[in-house]
C-alpha atoms as a PDB file:
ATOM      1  CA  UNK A   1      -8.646 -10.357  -7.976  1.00  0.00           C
ATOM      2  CA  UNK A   2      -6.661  -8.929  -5.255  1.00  0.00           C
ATOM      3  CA  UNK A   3      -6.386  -8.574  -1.430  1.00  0.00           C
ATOM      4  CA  UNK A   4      -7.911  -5.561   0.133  1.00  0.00           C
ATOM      5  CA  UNK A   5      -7.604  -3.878   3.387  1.00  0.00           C
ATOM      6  CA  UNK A   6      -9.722  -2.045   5.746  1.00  0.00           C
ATOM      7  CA  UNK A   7     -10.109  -0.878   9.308  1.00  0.00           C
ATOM      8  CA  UNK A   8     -10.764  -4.093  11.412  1.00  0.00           C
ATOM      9  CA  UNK A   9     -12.694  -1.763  13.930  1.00  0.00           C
ATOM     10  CA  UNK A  10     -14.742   0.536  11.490  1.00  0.00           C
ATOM     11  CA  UNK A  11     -17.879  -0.421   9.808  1.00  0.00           C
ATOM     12  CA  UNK A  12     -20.906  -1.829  10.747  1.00  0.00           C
ATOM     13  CA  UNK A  13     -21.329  -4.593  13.196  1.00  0.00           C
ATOM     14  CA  UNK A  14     -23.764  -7.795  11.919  1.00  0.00           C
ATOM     15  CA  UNK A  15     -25.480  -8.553  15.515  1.00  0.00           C
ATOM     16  CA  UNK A  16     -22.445 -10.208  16.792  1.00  0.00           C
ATOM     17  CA  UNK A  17     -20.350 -10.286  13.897  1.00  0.00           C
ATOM     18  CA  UNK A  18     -17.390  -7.810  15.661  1.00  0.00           C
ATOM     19  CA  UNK A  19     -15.120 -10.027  16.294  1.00  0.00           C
ATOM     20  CA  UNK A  20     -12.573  -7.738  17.355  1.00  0.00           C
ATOM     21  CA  UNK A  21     -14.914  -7.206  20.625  1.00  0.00           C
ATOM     22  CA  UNK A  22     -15.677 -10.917  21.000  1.00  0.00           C
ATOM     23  CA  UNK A  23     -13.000 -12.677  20.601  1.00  0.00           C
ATOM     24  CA  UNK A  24     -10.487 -14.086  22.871  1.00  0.00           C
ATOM     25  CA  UNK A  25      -6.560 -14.241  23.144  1.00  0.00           C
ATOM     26  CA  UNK A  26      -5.322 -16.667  21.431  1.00  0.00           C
ATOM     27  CA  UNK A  27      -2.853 -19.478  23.802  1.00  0.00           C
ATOM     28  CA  UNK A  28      -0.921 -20.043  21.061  1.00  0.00           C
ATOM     29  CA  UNK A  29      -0.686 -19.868  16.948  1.00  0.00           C
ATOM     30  CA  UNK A  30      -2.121 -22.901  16.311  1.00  0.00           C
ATOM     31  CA  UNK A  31      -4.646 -23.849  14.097  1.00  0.00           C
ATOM     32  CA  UNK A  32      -8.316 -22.060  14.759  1.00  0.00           C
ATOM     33  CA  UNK A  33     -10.278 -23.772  18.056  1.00  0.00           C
ATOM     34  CA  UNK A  34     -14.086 -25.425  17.426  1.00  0.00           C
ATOM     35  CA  UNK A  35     -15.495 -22.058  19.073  1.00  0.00           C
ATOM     36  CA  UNK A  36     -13.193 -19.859  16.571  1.00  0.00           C
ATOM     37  CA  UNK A  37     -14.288 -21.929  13.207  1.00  0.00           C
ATOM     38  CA  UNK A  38     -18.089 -21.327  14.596  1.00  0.00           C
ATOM     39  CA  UNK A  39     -17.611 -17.819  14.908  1.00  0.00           C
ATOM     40  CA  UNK A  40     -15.869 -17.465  11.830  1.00  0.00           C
ATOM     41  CA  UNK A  41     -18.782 -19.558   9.952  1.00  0.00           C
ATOM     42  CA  UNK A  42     -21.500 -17.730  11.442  1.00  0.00           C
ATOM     43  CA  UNK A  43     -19.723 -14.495  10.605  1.00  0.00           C
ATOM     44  CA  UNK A  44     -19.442 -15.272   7.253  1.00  0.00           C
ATOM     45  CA  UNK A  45     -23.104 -16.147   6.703  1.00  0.00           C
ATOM     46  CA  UNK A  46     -24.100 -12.713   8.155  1.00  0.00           C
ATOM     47  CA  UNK A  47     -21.828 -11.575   5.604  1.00  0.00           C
ATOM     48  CA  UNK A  48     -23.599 -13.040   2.894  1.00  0.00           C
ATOM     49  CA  UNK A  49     -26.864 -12.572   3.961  1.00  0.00           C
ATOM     50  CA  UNK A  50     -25.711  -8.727   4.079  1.00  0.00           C
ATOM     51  CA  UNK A  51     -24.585  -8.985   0.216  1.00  0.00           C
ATOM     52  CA  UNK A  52     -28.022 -10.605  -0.584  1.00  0.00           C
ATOM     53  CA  UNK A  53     -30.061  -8.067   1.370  1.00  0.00           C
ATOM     54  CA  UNK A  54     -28.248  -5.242  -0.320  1.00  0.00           C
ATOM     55  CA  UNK A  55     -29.436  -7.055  -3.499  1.00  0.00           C
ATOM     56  CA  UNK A  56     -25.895  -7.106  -5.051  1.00  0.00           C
ATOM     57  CA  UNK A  57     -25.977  -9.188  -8.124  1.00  0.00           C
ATOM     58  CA  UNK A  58     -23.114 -12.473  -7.776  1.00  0.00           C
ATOM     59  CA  UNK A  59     -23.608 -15.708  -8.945  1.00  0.00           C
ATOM     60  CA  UNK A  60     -22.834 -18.684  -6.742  1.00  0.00           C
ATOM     61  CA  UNK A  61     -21.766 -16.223  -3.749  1.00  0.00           C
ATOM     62  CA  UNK A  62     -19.318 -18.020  -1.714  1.00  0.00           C
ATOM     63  CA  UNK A  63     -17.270 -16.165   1.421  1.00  0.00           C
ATOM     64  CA  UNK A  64     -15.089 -17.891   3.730  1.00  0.00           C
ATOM     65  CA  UNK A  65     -13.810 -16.285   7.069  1.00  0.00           C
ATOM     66  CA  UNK A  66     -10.670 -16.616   8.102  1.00  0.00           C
ATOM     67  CA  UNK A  67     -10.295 -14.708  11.774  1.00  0.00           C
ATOM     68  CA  UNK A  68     -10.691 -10.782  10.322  1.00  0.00           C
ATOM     69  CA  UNK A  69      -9.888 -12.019   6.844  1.00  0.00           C
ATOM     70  CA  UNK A  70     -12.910 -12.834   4.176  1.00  0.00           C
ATOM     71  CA  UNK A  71     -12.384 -14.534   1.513  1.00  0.00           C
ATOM     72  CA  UNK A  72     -15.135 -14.041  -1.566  1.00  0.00           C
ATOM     73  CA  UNK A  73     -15.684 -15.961  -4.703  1.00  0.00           C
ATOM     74  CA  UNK A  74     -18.682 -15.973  -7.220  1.00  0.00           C
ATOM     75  CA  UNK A  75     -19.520 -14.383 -10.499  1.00  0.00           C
ATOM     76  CA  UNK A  76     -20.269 -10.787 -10.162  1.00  0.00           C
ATOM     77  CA  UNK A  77     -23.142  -9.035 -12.566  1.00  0.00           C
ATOM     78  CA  UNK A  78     -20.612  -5.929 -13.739  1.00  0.00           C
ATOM     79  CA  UNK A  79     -17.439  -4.742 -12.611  1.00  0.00           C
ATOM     80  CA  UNK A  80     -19.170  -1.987 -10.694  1.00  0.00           C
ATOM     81  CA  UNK A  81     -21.194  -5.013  -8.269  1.00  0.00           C
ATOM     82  CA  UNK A  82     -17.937  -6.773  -7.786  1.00  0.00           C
ATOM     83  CA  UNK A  83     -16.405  -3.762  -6.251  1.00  0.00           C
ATOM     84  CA  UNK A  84     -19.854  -2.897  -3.968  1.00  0.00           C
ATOM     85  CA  UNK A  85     -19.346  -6.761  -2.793  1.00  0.00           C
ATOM     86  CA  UNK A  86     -16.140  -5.670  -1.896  1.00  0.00           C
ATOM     87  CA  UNK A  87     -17.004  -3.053   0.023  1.00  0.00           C
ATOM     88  CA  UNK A  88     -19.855  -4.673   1.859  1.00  0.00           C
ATOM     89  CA  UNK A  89     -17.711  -6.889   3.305  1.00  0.00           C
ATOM     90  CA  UNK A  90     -14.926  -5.200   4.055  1.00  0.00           C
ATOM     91  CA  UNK A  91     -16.968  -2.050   5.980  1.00  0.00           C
ATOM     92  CA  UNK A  92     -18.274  -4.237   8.533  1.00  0.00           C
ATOM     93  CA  UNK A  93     -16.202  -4.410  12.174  1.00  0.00           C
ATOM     94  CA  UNK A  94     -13.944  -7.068  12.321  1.00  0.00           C
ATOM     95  CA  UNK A  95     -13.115  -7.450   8.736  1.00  0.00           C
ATOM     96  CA  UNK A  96      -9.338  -6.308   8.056  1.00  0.00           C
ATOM     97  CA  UNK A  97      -9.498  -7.421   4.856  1.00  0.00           C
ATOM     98  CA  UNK A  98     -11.204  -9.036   1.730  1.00  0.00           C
ATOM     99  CA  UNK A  99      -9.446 -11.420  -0.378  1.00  0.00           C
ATOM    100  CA  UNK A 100     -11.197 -11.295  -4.293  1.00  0.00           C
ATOM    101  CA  UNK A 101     -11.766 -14.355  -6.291  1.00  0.00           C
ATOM    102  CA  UNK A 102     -14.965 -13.450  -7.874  1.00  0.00           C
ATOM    103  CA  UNK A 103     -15.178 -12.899 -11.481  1.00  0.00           C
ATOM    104  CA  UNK A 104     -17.203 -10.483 -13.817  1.00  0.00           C
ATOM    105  CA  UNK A 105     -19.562 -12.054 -16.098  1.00  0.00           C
ATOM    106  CA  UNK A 106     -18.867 -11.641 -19.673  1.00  0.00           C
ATOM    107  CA  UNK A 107     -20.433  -8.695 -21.591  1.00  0.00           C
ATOM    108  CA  UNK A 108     -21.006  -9.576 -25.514  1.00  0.00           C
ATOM    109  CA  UNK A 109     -22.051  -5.885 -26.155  1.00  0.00           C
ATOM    110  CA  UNK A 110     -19.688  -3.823 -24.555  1.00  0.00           C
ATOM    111  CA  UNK A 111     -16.734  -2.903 -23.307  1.00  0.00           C
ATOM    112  CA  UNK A 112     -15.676  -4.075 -19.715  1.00  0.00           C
ATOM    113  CA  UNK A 113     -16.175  -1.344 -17.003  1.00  0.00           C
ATOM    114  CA  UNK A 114     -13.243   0.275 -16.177  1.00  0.00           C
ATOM    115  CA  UNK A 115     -12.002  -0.605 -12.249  1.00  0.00           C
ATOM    116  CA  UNK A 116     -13.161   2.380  -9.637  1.00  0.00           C
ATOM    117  CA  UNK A 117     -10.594   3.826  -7.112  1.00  0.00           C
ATOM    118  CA  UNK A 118     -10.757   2.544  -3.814  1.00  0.00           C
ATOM    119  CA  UNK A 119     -10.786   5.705  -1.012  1.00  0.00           C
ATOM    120  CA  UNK A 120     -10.815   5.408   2.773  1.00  0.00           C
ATOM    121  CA  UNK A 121     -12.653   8.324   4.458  1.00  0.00           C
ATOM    122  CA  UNK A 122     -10.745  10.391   6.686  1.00  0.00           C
ATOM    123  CA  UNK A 123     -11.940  12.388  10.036  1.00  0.00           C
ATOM    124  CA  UNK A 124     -13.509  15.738   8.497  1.00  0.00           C
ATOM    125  CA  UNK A 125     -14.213  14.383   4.746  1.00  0.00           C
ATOM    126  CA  UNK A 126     -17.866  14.928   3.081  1.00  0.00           C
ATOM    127  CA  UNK A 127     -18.694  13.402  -0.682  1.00  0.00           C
ATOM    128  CA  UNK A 128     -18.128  17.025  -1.974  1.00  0.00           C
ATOM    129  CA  UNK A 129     -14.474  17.266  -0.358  1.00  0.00           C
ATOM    130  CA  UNK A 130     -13.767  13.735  -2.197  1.00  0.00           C
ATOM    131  CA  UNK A 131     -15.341  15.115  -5.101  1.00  0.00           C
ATOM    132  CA  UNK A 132     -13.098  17.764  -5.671  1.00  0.00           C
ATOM    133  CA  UNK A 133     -10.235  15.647  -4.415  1.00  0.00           C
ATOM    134  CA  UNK A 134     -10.688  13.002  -6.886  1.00  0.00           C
ATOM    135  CA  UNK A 135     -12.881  14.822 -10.096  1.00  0.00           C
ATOM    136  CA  UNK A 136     -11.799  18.249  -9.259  1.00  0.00           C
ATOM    137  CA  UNK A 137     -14.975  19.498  -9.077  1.00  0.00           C
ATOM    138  CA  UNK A 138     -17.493  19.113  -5.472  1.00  0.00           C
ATOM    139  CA  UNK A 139     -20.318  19.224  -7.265  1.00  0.00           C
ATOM    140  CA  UNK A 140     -19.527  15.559  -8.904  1.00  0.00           C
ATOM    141  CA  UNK A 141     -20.705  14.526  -5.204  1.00  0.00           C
ATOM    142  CA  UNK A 142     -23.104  12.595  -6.346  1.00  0.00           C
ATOM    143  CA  UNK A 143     -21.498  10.465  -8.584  1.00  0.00           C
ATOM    144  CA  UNK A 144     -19.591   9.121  -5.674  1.00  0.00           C
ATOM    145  CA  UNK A 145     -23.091   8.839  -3.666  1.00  0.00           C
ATOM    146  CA  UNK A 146     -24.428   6.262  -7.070  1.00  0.00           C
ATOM    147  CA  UNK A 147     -21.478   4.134  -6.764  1.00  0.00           C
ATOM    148  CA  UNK A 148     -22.177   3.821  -3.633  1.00  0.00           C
ATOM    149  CA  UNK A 149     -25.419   2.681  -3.445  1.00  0.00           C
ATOM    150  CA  UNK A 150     -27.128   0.916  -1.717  1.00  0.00           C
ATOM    151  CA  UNK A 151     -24.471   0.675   1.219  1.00  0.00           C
ATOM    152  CA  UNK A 152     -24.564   4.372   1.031  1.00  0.00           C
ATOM    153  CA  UNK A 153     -28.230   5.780   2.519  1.00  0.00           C
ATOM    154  CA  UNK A 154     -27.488   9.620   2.396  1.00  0.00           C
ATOM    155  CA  UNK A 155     -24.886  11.472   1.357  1.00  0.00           C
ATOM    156  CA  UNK A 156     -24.083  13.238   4.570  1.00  0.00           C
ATOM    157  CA  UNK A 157     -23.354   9.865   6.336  1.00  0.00           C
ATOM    158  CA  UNK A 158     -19.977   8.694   5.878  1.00  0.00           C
ATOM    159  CA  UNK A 159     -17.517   7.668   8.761  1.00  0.00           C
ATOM    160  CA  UNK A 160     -13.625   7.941   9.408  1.00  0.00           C
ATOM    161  CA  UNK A 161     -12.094   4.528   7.882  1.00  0.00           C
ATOM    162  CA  UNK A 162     -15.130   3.485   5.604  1.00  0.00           C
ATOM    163  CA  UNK A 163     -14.095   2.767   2.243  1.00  0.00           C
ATOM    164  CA  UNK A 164     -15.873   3.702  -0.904  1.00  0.00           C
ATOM    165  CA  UNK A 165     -15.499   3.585  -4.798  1.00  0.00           C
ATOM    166  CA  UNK A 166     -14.693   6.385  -6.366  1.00  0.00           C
ATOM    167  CA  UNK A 167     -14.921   5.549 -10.749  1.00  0.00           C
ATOM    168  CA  UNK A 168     -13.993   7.564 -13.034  1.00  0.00           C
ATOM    169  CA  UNK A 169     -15.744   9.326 -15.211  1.00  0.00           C
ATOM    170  CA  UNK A 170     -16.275  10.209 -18.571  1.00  0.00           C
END
């Protein structure tokens, strides 16, 4: 469980879902307007329905937005799907950050999986420059392009201020 932040204005934008383009300045601090609760709402079902399309494994899926904060709860499959979740929410526009309450369900046989790092691209960074960042070695590229599947498509298509996983290996 923790809070984690990304680029409000980076990431993919859910037909609509960029708030930071739609919405309005606030008149004062006061509590969210009718039109603001609808927009966080329907925001927040695009979000899920982006989790389920993905086919990332959680139980009882449950995210809340909160103006460019999402909340998630649910029970995630592995360690490893909690994080994607993570990340599918937070790389889409308009979401500064992702506030974890899901859990991992309980694996009799094994060990729990070990947490990934979390690393924001950079202008001028490719899987094999992480690589050798992170495993010392650019060949390893793939290993980062596996964790993140399925938000990932192809390697060479990564973006300034996208997050993605980077676990460790063995």
């Amino acid at each position: 469980m923790g809070l984690f932040s990304f680029l409000k204005n980076a990431g993919a934008s859910l037909l609509g879902g960029n708030k930071a383009e739609t919405k309005t300045t606030p008149v004062t601090p006061a509590a969210p307007s009718a039109l603001e609760q609808l927009e966080n709402a329907q925001l927040a079902m695009r979000l899920t329905n982006h989790v389920v399309a993905l086919g990332l494994k959680v139980e009882n899926l449950n995210i809340v937005v909160d103006d460019d904060k999402a909340t998630i709860t649910g029970e995630a499959a592995s360690q490893s799907e909690k994080e994607k979740v993570i990340l599918a929410v937070g790389n889409v526009a308009g979401i500064a950050s992702v506030d974890d309450w899901m859990t991992v369900a309980a694996a009799e046989e094994t060990a729990p999986e070990p947490e990934a790092v979390f690393y924001t691209v950079v202008k001028g960074d490719t899987l094999s420059k992480i690589a050798k960042e992170h495993y010392g070695n650019a060949m390893k590229y793939p290993t980062i392009f596996e964790a993140n599947k399925p938000m990932l498509k192809d390697a060479d298509h990564i973006y300034p201020g996208q997050v993605l996983r980077i676990p460790p290996i063995a």
